[in-house]
Protein backbone atom coordinates (compact mmCIF):
# COMPACT_ATOMS: atom_id res chain seq x y z
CA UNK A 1 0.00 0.00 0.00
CA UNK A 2 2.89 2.29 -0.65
CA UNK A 3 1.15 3.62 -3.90
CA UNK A 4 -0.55 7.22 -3.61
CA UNK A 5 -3.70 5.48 -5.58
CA UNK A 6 -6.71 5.03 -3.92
CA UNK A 7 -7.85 1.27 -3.38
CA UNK A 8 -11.02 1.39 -6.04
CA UNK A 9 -11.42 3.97 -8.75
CA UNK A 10 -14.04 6.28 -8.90
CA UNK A 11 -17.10 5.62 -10.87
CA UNK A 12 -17.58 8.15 -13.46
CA UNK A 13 -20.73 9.05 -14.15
CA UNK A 14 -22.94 6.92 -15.92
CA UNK A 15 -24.82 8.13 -19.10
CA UNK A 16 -28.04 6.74 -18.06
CA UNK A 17 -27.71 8.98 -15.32
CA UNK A 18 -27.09 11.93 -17.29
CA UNK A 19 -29.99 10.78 -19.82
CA UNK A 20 -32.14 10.72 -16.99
CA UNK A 21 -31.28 14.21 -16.22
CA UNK A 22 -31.85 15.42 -19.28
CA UNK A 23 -35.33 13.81 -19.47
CA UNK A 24 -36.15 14.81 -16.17
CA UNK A 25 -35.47 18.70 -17.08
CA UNK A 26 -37.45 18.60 -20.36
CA UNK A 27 -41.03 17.16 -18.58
CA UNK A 28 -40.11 20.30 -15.52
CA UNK A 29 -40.01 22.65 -18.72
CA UNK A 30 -42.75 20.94 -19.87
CA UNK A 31 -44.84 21.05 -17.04
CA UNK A 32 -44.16 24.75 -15.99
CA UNK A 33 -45.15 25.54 -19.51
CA UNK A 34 -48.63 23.62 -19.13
CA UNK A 35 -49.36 25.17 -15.84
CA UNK A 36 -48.52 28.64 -16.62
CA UNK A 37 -51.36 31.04 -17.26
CA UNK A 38 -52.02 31.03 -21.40
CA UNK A 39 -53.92 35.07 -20.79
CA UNK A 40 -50.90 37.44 -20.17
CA UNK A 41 -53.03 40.84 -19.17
CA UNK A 42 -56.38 41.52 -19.44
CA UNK A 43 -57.76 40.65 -23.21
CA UNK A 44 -59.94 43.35 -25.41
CA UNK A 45 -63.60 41.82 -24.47
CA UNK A 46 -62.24 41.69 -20.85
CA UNK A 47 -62.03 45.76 -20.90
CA UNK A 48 -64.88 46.02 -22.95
CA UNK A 49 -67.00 44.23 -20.30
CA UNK A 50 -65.46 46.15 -17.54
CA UNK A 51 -66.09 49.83 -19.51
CA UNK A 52 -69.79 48.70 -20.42
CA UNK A 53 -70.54 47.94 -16.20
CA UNK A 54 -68.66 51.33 -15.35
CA UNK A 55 -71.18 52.89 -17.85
CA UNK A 56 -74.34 51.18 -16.35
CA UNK A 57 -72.74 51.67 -13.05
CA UNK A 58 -71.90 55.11 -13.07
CA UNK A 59 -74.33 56.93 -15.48
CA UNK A 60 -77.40 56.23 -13.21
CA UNK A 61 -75.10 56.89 -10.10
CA UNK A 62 -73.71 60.23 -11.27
CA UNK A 63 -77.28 61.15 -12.58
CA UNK A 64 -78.42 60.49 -9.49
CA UNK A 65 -76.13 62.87 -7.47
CA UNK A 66 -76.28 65.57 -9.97
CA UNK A 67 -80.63 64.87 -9.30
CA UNK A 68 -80.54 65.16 -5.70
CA UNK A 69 -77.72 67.80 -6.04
CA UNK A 70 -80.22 70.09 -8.23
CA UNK A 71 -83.12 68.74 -5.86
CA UNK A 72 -81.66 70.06 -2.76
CA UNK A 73 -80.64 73.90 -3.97
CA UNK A 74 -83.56 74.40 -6.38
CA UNK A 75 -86.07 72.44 -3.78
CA UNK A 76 -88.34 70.57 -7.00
CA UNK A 77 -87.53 67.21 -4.98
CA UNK A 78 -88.31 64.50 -6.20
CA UNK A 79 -88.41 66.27 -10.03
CA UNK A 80 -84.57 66.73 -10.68
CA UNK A 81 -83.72 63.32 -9.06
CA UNK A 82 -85.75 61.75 -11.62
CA UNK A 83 -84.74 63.76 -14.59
CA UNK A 84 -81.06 63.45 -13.80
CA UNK A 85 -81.46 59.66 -13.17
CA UNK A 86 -83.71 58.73 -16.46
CA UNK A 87 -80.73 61.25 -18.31
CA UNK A 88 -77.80 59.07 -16.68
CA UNK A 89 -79.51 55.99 -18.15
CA UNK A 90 -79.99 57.53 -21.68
CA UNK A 91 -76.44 58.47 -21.59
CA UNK A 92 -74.98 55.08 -20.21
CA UNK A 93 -77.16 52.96 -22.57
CA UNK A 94 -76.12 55.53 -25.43
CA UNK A 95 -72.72 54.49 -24.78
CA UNK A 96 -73.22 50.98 -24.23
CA UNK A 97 -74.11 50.77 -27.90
CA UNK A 98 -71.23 53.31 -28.63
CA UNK A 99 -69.11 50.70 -27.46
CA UNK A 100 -70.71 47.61 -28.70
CA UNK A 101 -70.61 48.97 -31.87
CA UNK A 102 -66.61 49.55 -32.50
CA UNK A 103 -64.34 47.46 -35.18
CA UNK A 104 -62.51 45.19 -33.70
CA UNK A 105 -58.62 45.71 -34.27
């Protein structure tokens, strides 16, 4: 035992082992591509749904407050509430159709 060598020689690495590696790494890639979300941001009929409920939202809403608003210096309650409110739904119906009907890009 006077030799600097070791008693056994190291096992190199085995290509199965590296094969198996390899594999394993492609079906991770593979997987985090199948669970990752396909939408990246919000899509054009997403935003168009959102801007037509902010329309029926906040045309009766504002038409209301602008009603009571008028109601409450000029004192013709319930008159102005009603007028106001039956304008905010012309307007957000008015754009409703505005919007549904735009080209697509």
């Amino acid at each position: 035992m006077s030799d600097d060598k070791p008693a056994r020689e190291p096992i190199g690495e085995d290509a199965r082992i590296d094969a198996l590696e390899q594999r394993l790494a492609a079906a991770r890639e593979r997987e985090e591509e199948r669970n990752r979300p396909q939408v990246q941001g919000a899509d054009a009929n997403y935003r168009a749904g959102n801007q037509v409920l902010a329309h029926l939202i906040g045309g009766p809403l504002g038409g209301a407050v602008v009603g009571y608003a008028i109601d409450s210096f000029a004192g013709t309650a319930p008159w102005g509430l009603l007028v106001m409110l039956g304008l905010g739904f012309v307007v957000a119906f008015r754009n409703i159709i505005r919007i549904s009907n735009r080209r697509p890009d």
